[in-house]
Each structure stands twice: as structure tokens, then as C-alpha cells.
PDB file of N, CA and C in Angstrom:
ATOM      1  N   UNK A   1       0.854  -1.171   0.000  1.00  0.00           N
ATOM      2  CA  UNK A   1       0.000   0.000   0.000  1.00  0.00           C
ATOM      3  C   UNK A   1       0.897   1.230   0.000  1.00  0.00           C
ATOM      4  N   UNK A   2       0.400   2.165  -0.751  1.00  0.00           N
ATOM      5  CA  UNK A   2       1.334   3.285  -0.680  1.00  0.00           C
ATOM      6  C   UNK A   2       0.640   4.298   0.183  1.00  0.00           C
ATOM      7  N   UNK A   3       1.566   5.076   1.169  1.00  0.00           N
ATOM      8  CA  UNK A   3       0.647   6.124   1.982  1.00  0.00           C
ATOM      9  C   UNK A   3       0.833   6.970   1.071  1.00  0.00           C
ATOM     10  N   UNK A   4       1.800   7.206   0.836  1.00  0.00           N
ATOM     11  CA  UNK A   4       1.858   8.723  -0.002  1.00  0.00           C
ATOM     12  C   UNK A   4       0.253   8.936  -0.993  1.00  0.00           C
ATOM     13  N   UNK A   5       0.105   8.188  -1.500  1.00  0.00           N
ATOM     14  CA  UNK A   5      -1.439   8.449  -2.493  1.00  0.00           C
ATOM     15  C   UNK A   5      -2.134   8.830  -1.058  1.00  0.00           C
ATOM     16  N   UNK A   6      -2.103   7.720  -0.254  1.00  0.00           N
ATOM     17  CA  UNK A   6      -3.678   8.027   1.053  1.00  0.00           C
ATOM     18  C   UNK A   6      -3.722   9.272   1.606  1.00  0.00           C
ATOM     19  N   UNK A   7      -1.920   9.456   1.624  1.00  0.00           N
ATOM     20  CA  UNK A   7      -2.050  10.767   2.719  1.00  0.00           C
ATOM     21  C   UNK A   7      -2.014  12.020   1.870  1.00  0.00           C
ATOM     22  N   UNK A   8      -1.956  12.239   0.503  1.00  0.00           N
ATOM     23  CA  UNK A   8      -1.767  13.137  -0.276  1.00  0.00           C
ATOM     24  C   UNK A   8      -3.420  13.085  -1.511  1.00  0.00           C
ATOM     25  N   UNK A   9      -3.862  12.535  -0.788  1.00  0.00           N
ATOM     26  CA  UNK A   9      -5.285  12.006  -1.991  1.00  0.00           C
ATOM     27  C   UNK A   9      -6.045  13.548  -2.129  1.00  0.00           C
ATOM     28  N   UNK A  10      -6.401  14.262  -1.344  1.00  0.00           N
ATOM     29  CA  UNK A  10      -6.853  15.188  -1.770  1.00  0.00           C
ATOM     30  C   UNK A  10      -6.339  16.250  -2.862  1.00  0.00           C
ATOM     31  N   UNK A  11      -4.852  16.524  -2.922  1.00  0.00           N
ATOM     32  CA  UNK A  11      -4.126  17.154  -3.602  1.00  0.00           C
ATOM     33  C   UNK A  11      -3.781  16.320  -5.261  1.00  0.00           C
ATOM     34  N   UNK A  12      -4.080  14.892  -5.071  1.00  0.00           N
ATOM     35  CA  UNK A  12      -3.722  14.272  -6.074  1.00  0.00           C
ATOM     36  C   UNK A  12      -4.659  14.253  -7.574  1.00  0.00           C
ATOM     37  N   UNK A  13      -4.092  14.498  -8.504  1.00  0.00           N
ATOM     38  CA  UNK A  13      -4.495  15.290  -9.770  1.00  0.00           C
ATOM     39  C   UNK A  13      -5.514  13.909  -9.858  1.00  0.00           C
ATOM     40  N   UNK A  14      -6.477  14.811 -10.543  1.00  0.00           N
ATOM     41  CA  UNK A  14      -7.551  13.687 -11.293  1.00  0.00           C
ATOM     42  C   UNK A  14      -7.448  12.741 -11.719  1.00  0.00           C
ATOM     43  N   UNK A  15      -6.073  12.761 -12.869  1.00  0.00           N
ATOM     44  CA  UNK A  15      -5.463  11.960 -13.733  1.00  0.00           C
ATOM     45  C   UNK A  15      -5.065  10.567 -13.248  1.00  0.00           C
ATOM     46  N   UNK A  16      -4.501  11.183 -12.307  1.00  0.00           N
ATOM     47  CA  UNK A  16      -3.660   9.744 -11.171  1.00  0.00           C
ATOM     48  C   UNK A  16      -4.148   9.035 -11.351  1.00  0.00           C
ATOM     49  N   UNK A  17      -3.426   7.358 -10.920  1.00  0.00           N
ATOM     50  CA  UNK A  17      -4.030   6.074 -11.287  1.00  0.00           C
ATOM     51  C   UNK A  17      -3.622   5.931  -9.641  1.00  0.00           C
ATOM     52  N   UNK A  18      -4.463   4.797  -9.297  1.00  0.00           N
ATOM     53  CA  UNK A  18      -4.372   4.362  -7.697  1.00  0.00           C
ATOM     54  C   UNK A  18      -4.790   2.784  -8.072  1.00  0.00           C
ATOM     55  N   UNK A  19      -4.229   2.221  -6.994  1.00  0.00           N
ATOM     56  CA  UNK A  19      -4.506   0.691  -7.304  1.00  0.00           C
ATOM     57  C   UNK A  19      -5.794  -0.022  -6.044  1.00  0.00           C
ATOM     58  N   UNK A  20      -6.076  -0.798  -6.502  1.00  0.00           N
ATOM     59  CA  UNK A  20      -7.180  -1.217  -5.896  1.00  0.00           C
ATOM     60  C   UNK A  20      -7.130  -1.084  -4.187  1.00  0.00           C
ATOM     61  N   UNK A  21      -6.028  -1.917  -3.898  1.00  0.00           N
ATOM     62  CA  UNK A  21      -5.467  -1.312  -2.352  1.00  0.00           C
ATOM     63  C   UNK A  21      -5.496  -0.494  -2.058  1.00  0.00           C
ATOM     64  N   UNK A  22      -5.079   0.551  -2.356  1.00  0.00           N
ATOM     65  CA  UNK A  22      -4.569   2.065  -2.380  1.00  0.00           C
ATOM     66  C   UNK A  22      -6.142   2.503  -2.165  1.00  0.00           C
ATOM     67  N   UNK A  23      -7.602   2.358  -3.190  1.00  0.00           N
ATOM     68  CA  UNK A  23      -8.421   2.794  -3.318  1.00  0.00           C
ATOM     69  C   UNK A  23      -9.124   2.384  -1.974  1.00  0.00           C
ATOM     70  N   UNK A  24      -9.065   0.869  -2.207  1.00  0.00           N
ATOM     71  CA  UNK A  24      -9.573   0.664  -0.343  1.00  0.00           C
ATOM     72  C   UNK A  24      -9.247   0.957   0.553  1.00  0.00           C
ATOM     73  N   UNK A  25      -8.007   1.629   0.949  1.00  0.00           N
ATOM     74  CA  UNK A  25      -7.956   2.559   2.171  1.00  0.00           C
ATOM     75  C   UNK A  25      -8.290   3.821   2.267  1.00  0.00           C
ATOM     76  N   UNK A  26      -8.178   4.059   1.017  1.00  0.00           N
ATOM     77  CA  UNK A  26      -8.590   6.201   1.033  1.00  0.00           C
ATOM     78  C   UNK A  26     -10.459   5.713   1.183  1.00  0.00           C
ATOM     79  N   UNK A  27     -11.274   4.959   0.359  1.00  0.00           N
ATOM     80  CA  UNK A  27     -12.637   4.754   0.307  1.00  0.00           C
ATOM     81  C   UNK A  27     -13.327   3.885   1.427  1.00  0.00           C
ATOM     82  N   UNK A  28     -11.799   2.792   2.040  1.00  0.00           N
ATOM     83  CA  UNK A  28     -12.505   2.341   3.290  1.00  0.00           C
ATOM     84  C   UNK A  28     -13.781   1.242   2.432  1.00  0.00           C
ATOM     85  N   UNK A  29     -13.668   0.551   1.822  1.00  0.00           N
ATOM     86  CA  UNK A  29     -13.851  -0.190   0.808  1.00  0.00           C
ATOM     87  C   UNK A  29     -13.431  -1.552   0.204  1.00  0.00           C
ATOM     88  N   UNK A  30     -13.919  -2.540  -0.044  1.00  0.00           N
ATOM     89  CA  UNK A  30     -12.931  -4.146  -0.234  1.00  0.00           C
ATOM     90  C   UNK A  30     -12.740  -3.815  -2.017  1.00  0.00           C
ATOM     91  N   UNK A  31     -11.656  -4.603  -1.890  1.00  0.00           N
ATOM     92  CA  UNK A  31     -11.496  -5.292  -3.572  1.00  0.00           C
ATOM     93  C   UNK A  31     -13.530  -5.520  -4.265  1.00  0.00           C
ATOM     94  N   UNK A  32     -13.575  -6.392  -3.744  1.00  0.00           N
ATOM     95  CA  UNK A  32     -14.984  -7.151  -4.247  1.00  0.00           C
ATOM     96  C   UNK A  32     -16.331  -5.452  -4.485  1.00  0.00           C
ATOM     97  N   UNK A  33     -16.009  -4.864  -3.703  1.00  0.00           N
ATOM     98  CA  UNK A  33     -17.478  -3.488  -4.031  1.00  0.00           C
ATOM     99  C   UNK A  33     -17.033  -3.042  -4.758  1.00  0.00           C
ATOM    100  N   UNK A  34     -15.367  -2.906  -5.452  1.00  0.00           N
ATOM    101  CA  UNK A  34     -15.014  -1.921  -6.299  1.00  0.00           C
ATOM    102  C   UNK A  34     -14.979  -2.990  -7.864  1.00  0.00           C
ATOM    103  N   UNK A  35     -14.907  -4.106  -7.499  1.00  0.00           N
ATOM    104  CA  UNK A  35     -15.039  -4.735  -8.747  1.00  0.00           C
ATOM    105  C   UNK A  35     -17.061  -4.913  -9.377  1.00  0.00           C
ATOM    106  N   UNK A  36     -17.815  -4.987  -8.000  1.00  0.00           N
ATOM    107  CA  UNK A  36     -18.978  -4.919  -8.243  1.00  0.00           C
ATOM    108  C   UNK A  36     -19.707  -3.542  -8.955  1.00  0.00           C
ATOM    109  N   UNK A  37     -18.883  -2.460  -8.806  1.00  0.00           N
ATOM    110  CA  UNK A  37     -19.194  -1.060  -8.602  1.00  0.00           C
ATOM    111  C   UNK A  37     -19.133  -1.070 -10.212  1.00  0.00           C
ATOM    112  N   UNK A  38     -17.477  -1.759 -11.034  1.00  0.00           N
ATOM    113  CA  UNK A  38     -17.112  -1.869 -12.296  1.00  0.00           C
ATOM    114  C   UNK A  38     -18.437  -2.638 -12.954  1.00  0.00           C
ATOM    115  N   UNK A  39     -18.788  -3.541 -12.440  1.00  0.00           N
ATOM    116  CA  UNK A  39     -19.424  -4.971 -13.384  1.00  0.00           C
ATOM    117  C   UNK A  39     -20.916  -3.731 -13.610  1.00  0.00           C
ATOM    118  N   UNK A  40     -21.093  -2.875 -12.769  1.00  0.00           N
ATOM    119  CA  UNK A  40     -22.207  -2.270 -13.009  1.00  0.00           C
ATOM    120  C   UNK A  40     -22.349  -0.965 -13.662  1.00  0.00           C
ATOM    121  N   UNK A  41     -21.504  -0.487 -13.818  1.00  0.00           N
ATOM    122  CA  UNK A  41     -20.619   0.725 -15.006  1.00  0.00           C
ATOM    123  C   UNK A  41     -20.492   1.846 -14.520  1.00  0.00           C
ATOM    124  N   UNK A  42     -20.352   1.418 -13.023  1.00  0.00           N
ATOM    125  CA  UNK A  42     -20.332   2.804 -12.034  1.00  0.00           C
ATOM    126  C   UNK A  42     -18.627   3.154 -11.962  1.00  0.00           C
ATOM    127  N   UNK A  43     -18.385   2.687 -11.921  1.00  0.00           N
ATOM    128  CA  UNK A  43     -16.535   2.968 -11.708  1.00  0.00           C
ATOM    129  C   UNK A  43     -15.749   2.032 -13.125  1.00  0.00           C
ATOM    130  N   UNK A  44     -15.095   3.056 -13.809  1.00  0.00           N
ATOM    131  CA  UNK A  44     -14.076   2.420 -15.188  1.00  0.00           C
ATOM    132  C   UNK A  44     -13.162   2.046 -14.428  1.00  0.00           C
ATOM    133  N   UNK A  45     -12.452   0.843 -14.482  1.00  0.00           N
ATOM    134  CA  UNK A  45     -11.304   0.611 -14.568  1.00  0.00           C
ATOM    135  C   UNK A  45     -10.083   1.035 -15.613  1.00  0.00           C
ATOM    136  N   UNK A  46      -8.882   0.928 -15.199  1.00  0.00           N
ATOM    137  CA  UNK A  46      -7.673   1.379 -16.530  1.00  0.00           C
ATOM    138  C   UNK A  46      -6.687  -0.045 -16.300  1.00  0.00           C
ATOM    139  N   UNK A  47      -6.335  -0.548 -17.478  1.00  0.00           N
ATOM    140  CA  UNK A  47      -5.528  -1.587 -17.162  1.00  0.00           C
ATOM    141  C   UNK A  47      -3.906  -1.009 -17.321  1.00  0.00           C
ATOM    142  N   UNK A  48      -3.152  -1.251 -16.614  1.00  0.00           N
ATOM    143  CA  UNK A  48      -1.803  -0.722 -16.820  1.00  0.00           C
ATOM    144  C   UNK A  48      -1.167  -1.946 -16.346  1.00  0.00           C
ATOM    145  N   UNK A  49      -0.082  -2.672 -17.808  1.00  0.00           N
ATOM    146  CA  UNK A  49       0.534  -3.790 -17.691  1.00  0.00           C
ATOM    147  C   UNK A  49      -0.092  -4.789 -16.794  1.00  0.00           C
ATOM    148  N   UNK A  50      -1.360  -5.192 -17.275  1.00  0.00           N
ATOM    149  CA  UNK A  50      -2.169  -6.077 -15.814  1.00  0.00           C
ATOM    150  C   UNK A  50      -2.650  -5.950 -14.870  1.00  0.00           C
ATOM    151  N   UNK A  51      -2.239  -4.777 -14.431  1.00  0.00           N
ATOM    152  CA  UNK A  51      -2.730  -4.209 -12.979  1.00  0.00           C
ATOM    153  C   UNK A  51      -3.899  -3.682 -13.776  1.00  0.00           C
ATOM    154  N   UNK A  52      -4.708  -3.658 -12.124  1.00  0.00           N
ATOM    155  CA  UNK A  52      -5.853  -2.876 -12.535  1.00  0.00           C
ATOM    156  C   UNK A  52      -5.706  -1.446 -11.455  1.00  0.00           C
ATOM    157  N   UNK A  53      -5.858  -0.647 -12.259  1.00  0.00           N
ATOM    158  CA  UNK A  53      -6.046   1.210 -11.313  1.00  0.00           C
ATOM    159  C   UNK A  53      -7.178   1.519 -11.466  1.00  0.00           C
ATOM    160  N   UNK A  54      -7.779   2.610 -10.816  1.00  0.00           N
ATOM    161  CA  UNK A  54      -8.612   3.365 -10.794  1.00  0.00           C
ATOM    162  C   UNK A  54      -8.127   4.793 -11.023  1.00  0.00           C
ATOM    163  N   UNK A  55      -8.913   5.763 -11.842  1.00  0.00           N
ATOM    164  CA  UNK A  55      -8.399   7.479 -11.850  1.00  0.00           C
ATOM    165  C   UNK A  55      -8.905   7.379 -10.750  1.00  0.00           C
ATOM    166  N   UNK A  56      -7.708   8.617 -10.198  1.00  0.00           N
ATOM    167  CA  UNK A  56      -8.622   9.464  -8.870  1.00  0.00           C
ATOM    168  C   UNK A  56      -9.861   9.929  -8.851  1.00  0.00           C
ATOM    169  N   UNK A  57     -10.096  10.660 -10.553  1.00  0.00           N
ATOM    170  CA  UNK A  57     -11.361  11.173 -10.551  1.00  0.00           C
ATOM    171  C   UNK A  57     -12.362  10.271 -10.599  1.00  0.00           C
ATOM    172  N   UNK A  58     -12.483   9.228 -10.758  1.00  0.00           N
ATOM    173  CA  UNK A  58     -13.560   8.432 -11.118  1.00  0.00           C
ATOM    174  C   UNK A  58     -13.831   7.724  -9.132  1.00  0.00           C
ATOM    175  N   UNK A  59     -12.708   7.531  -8.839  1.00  0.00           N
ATOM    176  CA  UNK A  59     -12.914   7.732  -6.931  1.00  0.00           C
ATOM    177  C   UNK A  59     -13.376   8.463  -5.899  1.00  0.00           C
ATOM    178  N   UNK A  60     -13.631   9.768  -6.809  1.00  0.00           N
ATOM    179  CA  UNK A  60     -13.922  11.016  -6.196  1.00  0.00           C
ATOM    180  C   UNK A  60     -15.040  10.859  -5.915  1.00  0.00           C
ATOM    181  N   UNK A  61     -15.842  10.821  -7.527  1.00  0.00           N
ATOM    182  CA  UNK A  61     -16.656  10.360  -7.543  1.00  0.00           C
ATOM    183  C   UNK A  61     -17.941   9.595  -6.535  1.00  0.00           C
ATOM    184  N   UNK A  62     -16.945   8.687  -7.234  1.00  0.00           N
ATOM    185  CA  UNK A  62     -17.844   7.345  -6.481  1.00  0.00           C
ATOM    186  C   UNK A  62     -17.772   7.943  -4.892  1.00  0.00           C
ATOM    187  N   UNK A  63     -16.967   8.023  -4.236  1.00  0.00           N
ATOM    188  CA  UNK A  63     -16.915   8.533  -2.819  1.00  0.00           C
ATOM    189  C   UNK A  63     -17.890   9.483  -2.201  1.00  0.00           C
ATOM    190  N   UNK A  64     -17.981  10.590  -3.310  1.00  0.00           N
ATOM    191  CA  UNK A  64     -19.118  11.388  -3.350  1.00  0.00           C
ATOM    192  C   UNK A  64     -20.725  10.958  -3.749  1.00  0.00           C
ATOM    193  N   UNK A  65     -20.411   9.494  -3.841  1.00  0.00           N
ATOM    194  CA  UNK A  65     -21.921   9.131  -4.471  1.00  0.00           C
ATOM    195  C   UNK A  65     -22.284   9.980  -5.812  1.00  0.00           C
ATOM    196  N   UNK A  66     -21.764  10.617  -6.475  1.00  0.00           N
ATOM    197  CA  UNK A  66     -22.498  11.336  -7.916  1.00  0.00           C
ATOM    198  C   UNK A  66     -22.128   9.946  -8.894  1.00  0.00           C
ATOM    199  N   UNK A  67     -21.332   8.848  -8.962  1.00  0.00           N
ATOM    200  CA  UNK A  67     -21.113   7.877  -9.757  1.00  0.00           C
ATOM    201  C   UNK A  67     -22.066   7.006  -9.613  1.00  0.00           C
TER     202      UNK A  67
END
């Protein structure tokens, strides 16, 4: 897990990619709601070399409930 994303998440550009871990500690959130959240077209995933990320903005989002 990286703190730097958790502890810097507010400042962190839209663009940013965060990894599923990363997303479940800033959202307080499992793997499984954020893959359920995808299967339902509420949150895009980005694939980078296999990994799966999330944009920040699309976390914001969802966090905010407007996704």
C-alpha cells in the first residue's frame, strides 16, 4: 500500500491512477465493491501492464456518491 497516495489524496491530480489497495484505504472499501461497482458501469477501470487502477477522478466520484 502506498501512503503517499492516502495521505496526499486530496491534492492528487484527477489523472492519477491508484490501485485497488490504495483505493480501499482512502474509500474504506474491499477489492470485491469496487469490482462490483465496475461490473455495473459505475466505476471504469484502466488496465496498466495487468494491474488494474482506478483514476482518482472516477474515486472522487464514487466517494461522493455522484457515480
Amino acid at each position: 500500500m502506498s501512503n503517499s497516495i492516502i495521505t496526499s489524496f486530496d491534492q492528487a491530480p484527477d489523472s492519477a491512477l491508484v490501485s485497488l489497495n490504495d483505493a480501499g484505504a482512502i474509500a474504506s472499501r474491499s477489492r470485491a465493491s469496487f469490482y462490483r461497482d465496475n461490473k455495473a458501469g459505475r466505476l471504469p477501470f484502466v488496465k496498466v501492464c495487468g494491474s488494474t487502477r482506478i483514476r482518482v477522478s472516477d474515486l472522487r466520484k464514487l466517494i461522493s456518491g455522484v457515480a
